[in-house]
C-alpha atoms as a PDB file:
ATOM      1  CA  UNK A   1      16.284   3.886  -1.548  1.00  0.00           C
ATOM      2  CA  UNK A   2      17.139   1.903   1.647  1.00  0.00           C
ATOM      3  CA  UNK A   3      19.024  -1.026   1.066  1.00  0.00           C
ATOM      4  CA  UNK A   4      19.822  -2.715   4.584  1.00  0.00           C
ATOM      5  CA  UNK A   5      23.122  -4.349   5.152  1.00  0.00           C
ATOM      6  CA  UNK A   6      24.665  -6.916   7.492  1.00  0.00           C
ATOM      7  CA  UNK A   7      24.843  -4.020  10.028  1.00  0.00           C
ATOM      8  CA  UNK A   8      21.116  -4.528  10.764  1.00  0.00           C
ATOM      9  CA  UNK A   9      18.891  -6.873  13.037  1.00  0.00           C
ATOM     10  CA  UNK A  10      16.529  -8.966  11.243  1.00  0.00           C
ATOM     11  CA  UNK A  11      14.811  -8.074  14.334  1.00  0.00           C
ATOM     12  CA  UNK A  12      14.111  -4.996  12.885  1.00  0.00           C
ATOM     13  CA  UNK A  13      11.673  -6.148  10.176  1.00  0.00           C
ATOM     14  CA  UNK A  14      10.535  -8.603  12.344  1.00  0.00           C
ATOM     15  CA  UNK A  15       9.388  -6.060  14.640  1.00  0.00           C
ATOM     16  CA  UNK A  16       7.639  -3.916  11.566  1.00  0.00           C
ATOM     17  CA  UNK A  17       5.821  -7.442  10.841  1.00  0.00           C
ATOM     18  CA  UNK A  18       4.600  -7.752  14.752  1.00  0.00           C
ATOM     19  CA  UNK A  19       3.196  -4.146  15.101  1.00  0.00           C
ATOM     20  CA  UNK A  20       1.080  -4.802  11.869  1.00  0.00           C
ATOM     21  CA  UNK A  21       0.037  -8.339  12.986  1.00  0.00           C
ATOM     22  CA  UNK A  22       0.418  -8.043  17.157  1.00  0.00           C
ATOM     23  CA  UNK A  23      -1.817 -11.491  17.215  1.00  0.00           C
ATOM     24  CA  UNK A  24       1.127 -13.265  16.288  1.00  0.00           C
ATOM     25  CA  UNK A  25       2.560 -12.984  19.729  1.00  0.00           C
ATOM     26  CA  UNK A  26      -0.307 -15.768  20.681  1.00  0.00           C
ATOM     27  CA  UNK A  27      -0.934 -17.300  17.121  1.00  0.00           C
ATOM     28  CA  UNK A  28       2.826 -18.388  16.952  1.00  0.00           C
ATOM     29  CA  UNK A  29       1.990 -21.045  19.966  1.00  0.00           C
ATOM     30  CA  UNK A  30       0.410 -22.886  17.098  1.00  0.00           C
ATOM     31  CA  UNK A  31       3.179 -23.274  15.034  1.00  0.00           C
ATOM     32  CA  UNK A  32       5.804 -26.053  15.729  1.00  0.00           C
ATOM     33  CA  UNK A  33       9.155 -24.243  17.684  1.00  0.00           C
ATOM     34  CA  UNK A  34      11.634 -25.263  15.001  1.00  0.00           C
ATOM     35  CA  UNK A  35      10.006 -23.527  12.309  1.00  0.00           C
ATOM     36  CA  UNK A  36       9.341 -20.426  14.377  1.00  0.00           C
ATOM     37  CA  UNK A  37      12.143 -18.123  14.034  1.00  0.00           C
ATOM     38  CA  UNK A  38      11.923 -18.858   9.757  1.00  0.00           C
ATOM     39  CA  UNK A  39       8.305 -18.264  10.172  1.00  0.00           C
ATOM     40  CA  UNK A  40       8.126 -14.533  11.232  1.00  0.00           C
ATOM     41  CA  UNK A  41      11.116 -13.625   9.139  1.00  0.00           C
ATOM     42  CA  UNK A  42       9.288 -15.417   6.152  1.00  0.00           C
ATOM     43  CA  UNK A  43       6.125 -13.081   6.825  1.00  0.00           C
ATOM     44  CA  UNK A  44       7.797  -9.743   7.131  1.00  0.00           C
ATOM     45  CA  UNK A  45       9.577 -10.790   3.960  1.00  0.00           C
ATOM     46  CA  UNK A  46       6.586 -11.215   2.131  1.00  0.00           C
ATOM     47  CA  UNK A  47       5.257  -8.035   3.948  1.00  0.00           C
ATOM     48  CA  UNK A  48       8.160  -6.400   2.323  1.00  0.00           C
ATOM     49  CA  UNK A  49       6.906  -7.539  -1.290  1.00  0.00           C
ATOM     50  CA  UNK A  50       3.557  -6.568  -0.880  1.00  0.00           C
ATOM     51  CA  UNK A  51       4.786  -3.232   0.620  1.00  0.00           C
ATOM     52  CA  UNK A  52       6.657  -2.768  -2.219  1.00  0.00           C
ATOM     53  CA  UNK A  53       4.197  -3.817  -4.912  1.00  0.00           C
ATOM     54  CA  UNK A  54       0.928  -2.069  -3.777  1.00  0.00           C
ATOM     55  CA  UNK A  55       1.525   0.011  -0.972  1.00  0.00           C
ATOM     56  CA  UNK A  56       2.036   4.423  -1.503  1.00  0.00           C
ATOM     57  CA  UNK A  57       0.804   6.818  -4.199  1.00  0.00           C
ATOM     58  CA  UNK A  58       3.446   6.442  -6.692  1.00  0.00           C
ATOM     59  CA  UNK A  59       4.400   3.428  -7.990  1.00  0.00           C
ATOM     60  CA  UNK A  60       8.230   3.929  -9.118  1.00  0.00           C
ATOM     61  CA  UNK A  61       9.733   3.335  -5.471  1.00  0.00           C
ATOM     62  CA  UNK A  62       7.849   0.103  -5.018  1.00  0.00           C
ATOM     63  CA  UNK A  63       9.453  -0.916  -8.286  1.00  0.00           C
ATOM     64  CA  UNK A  64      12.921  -0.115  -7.367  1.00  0.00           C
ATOM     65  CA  UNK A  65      12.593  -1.924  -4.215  1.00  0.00           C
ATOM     66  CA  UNK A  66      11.343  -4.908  -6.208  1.00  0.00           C
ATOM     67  CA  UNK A  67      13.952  -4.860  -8.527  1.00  0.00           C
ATOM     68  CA  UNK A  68      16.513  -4.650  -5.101  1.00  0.00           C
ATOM     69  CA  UNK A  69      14.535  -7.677  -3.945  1.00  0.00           C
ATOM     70  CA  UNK A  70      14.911 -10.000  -7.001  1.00  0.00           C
ATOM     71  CA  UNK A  71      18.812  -9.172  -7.365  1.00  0.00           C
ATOM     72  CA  UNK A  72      18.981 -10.100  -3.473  1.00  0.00           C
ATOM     73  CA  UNK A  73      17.137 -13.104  -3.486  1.00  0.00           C
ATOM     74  CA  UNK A  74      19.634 -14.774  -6.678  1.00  0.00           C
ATOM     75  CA  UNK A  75      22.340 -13.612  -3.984  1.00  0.00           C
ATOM     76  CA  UNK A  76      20.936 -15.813  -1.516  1.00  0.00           C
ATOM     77  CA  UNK A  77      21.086 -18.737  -4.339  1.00  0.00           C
ATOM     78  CA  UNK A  78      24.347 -17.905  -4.367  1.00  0.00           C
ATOM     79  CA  UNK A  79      25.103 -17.992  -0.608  1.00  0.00           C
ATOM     80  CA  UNK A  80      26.024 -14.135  -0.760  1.00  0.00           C
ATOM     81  CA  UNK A  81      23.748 -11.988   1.921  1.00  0.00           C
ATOM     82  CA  UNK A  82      23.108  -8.310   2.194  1.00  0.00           C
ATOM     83  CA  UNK A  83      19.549  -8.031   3.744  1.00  0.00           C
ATOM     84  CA  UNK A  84      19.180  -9.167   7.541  1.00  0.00           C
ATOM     85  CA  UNK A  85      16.107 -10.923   7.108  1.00  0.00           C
ATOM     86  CA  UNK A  86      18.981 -13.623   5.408  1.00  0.00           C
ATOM     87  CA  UNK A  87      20.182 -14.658   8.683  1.00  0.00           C
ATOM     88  CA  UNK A  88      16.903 -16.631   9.411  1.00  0.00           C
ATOM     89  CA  UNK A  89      15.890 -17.484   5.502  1.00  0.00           C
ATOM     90  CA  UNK A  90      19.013 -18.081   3.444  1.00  0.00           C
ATOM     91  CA  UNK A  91      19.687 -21.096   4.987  1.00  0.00           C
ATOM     92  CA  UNK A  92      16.690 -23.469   3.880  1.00  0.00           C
ATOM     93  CA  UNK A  93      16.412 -25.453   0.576  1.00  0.00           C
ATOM     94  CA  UNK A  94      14.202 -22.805  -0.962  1.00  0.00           C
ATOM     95  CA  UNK A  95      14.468 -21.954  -4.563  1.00  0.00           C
ATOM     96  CA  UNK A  96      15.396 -18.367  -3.951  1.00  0.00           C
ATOM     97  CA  UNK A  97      15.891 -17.956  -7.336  1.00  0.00           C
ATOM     98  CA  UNK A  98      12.309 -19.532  -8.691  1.00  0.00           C
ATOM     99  CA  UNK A  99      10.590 -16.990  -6.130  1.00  0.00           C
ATOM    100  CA  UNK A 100      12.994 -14.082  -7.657  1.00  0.00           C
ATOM    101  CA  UNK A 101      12.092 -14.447 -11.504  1.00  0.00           C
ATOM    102  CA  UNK A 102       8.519 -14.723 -10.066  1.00  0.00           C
ATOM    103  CA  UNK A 103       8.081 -11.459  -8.865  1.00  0.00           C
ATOM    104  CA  UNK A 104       8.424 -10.481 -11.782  1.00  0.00           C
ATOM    105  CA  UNK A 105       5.111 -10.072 -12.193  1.00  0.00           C
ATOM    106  CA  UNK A 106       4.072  -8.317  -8.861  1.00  0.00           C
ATOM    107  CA  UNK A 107       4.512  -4.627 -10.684  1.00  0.00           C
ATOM    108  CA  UNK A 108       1.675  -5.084 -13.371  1.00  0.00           C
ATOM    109  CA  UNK A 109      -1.261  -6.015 -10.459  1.00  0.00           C
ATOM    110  CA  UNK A 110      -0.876  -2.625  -8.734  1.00  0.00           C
ATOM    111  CA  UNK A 111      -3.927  -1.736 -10.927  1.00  0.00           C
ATOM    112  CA  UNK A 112      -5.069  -4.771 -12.794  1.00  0.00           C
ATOM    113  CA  UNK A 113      -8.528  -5.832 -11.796  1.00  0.00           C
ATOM    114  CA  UNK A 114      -9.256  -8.632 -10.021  1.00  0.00           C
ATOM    115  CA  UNK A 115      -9.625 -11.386 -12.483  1.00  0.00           C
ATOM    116  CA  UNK A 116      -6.188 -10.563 -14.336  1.00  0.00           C
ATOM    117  CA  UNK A 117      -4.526  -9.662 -10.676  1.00  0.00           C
ATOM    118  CA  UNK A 118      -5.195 -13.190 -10.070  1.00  0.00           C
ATOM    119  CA  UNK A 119      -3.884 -14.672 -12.971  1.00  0.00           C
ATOM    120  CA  UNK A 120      -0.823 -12.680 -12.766  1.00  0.00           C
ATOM    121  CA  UNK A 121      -0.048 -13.268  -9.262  1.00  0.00           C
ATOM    122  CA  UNK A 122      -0.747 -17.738  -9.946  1.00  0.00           C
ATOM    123  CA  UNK A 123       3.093 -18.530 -10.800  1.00  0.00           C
ATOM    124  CA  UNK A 124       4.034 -16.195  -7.482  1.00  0.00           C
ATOM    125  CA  UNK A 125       1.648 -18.151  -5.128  1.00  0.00           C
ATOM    126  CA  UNK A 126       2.894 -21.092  -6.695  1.00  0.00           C
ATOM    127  CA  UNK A 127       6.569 -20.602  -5.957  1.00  0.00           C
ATOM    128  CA  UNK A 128       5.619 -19.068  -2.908  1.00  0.00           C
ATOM    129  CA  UNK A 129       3.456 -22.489  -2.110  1.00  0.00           C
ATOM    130  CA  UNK A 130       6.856 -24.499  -2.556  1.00  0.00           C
ATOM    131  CA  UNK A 131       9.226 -22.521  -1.319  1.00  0.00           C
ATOM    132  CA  UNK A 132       7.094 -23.299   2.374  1.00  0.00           C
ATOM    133  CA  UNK A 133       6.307 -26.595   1.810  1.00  0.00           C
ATOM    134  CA  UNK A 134      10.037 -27.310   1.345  1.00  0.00           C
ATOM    135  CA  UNK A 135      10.424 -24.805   4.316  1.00  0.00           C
ATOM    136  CA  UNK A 136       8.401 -26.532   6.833  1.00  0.00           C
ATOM    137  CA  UNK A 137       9.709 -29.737   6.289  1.00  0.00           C
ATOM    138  CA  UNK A 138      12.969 -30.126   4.069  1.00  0.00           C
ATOM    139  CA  UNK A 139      14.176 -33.365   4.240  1.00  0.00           C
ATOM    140  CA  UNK A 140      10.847 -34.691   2.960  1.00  0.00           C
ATOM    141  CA  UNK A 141      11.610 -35.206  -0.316  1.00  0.00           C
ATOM    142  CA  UNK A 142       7.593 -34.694  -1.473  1.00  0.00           C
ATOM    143  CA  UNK A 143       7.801 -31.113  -0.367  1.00  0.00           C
ATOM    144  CA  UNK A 144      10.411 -30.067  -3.690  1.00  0.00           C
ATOM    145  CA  UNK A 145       7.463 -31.641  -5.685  1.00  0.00           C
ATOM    146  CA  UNK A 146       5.266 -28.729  -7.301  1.00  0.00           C
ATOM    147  CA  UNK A 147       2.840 -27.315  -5.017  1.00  0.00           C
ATOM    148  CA  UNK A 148      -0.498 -28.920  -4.670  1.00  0.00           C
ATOM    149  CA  UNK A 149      -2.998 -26.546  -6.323  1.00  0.00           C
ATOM    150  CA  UNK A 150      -4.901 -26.558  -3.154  1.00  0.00           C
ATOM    151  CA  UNK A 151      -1.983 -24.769  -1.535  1.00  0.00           C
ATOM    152  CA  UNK A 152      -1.578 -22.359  -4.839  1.00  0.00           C
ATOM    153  CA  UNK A 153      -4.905 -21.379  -4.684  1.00  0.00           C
ATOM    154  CA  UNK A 154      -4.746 -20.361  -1.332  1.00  0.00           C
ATOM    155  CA  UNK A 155      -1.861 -18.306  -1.756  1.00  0.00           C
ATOM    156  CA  UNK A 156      -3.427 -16.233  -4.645  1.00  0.00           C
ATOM    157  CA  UNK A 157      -6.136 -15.352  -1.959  1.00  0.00           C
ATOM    158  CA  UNK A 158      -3.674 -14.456   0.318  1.00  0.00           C
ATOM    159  CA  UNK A 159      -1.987 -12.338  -2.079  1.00  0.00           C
ATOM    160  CA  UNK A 160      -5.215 -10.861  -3.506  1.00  0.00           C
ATOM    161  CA  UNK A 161      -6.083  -9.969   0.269  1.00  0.00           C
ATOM    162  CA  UNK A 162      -3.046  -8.508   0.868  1.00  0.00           C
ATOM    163  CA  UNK A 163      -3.687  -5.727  -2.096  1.00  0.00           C
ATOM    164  CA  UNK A 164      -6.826  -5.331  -1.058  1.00  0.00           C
ATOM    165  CA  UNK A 165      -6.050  -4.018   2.367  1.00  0.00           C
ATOM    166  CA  UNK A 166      -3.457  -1.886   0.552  1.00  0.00           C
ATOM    167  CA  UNK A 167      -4.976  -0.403  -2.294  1.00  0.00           C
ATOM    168  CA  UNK A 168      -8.833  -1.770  -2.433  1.00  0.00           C
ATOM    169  CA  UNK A 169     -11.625  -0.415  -0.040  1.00  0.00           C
ATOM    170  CA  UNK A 170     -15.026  -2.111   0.826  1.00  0.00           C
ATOM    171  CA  UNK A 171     -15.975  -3.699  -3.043  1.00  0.00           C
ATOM    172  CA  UNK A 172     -12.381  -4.944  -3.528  1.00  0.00           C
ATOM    173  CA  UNK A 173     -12.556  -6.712   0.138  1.00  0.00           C
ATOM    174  CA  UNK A 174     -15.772  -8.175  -0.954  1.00  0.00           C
ATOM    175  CA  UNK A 175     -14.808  -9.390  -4.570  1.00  0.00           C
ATOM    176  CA  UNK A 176     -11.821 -11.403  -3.127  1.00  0.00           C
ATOM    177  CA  UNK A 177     -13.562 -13.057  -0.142  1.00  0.00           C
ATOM    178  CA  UNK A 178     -16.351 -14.062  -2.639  1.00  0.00           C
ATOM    179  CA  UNK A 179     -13.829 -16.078  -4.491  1.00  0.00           C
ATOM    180  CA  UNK A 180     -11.545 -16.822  -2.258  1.00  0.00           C
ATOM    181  CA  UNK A 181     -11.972 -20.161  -0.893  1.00  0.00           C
ATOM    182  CA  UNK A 182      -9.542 -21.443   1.608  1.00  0.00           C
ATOM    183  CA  UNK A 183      -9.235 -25.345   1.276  1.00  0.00           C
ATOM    184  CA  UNK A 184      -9.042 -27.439   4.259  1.00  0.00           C
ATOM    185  CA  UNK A 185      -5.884 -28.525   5.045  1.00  0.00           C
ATOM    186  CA  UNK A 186      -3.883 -26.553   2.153  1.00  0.00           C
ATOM    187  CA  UNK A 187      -0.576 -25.292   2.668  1.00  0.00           C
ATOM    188  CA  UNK A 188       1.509 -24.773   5.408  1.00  0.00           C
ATOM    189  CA  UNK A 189       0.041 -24.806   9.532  1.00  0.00           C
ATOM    190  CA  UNK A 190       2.260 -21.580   9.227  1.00  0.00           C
ATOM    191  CA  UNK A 191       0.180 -20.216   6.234  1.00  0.00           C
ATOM    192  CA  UNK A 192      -2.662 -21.237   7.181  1.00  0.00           C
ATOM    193  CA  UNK A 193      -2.968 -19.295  10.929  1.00  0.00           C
ATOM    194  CA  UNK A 194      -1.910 -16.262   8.904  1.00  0.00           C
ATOM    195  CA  UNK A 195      -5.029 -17.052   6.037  1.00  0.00           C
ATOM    196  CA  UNK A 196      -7.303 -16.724   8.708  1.00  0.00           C
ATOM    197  CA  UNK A 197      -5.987 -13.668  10.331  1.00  0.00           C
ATOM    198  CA  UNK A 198      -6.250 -12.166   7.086  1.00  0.00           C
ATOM    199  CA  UNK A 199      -9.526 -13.411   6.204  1.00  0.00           C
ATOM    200  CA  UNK A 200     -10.409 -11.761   9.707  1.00  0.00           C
ATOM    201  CA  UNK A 201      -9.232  -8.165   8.585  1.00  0.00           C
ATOM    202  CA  UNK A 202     -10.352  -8.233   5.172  1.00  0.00           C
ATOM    203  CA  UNK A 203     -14.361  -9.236   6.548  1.00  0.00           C
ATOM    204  CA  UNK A 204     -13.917  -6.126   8.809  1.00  0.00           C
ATOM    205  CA  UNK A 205     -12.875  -3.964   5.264  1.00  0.00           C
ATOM    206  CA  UNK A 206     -16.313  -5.359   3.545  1.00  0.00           C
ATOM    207  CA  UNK A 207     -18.411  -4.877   6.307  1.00  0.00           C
ATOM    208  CA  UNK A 208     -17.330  -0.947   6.407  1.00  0.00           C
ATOM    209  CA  UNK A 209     -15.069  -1.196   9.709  1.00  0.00           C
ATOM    210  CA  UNK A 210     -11.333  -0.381  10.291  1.00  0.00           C
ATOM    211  CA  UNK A 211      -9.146  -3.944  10.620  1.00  0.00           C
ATOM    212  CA  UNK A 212      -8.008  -4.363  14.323  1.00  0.00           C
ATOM    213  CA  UNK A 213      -6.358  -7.038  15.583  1.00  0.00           C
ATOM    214  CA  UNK A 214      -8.451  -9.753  16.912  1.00  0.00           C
ATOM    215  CA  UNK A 215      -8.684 -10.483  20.636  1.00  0.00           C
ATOM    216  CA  UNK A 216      -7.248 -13.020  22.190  1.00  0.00           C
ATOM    217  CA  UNK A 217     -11.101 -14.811  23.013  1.00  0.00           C
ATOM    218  CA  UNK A 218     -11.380 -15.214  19.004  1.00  0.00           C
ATOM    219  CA  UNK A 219      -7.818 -15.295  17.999  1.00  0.00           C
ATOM    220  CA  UNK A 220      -6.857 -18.800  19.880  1.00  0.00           C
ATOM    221  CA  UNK A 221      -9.958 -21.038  18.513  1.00  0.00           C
ATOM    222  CA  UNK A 222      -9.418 -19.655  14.935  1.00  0.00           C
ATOM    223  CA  UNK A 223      -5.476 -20.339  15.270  1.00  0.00           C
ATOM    224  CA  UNK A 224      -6.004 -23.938  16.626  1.00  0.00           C
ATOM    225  CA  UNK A 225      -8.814 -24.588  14.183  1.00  0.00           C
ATOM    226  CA  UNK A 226      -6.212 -23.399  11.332  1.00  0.00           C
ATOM    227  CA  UNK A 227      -3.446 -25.110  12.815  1.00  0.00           C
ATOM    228  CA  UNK A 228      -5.354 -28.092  12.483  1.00  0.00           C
ATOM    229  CA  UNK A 229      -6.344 -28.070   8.800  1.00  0.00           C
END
């Protein structure tokens, strides 16, 4: 199994995040310069978990790479470093360890239906929820509060999604957009852009098309009307 080292560029899995997602090269303009750099490394981390959880047809690499994930991320609560993406995460007030113990239950929704996936996946989104709030603006002492459910909720969608366009087909794309109900002005402007952009792919999946990225016409009213709230 790959296990990167300091010897690698973060731009590396950066890069792997962009060629899936090529509309962030315009929906980035939306999110505030400071918290750009964490921003893309945060996404191609998560891409990582989801990669690992629900992509391929067996499931035992996904779990070792899990496993390598959680003993990294209590290394970053330490201050130690081995993956690359480190360089432009470690460094914030995140819990590392909170969002390590809860991946623990990433394995089990690889083929749990939708209703359990969901209820699984709730304490993930939830430290997932914090971990940008505190992120996005860490010297606001509100943000280490518990994330607003609003903001939860939203990330179970987005994790939900996320399976769906790994492992799902047409009625899985359906089931989760017919309960998944992105609140107004929940979660991060960061999150957010990247809700809709998913939303966008995952209506393409129900309606029987192949995901492409959106052009640029439709991707810069749906970025500044998600950058808004």
């Amino acid at each position: 199994m790959d296990t990167p080292d300091n010897r690698e560029a973060p731009e590396a899995f950066i890069d792997k995040f962009r060629s899936r997602w090529p509309e962030w090269g315009v929906a980035i303009a939306f999110v505030p310069a400071a918290q750009r750099a964490f921003g893309e490394a945060w996404l191609a981390l998560l891409q990582e978990f989801a990669d690992a959880a629900w992509a391929g047809e067996e499931a035992a690499p996904g779990l070792a790479k899990l496993a390598w994930w959680q003993d990294e991320l209590q290394g970053w609560q330490r201050g130690a470093r081995r993956h690359p993406l480190a360089r432009h995460l470690r460094d914030r007030p995140v819990d590392w360890s909170a969002v390590a113990q809860a991946l623990n239950g990433l394995p089990a929704t690889r083929d749990q239906d939708r209703a359990v996936a969901a209820a699984s996946l709730a304490p993930l989104a939830a430290a997932l929820a914090q971990a940008e709030a505190v992120a996005a603006a860490p010297d606001d002492r509100h943000a280490a509060a518990p994330a607003p459910q609003q903001a939860v909720d939203l990330l179970v969608g987005v994790l939900l999604a996320e399976r769906a366009l790994r492992r799902g087909g047409r009625e899985d794309a359906e089931g989760v957009l017919g309960t998944w109900r992105p609140a107004h002005g929940a979660g991060t402007r960061l999150r957010r852009i990247q809700a809709g952009l998913l939303r966008h792919r995952l209506q393409a999946v129900a309606a029987g098309r192949q995901p492409v990225p959106l052009p640029a016409w439709r991707l810069l009213p749906l970025a500044w009307r998600a950058a808004r709230g």
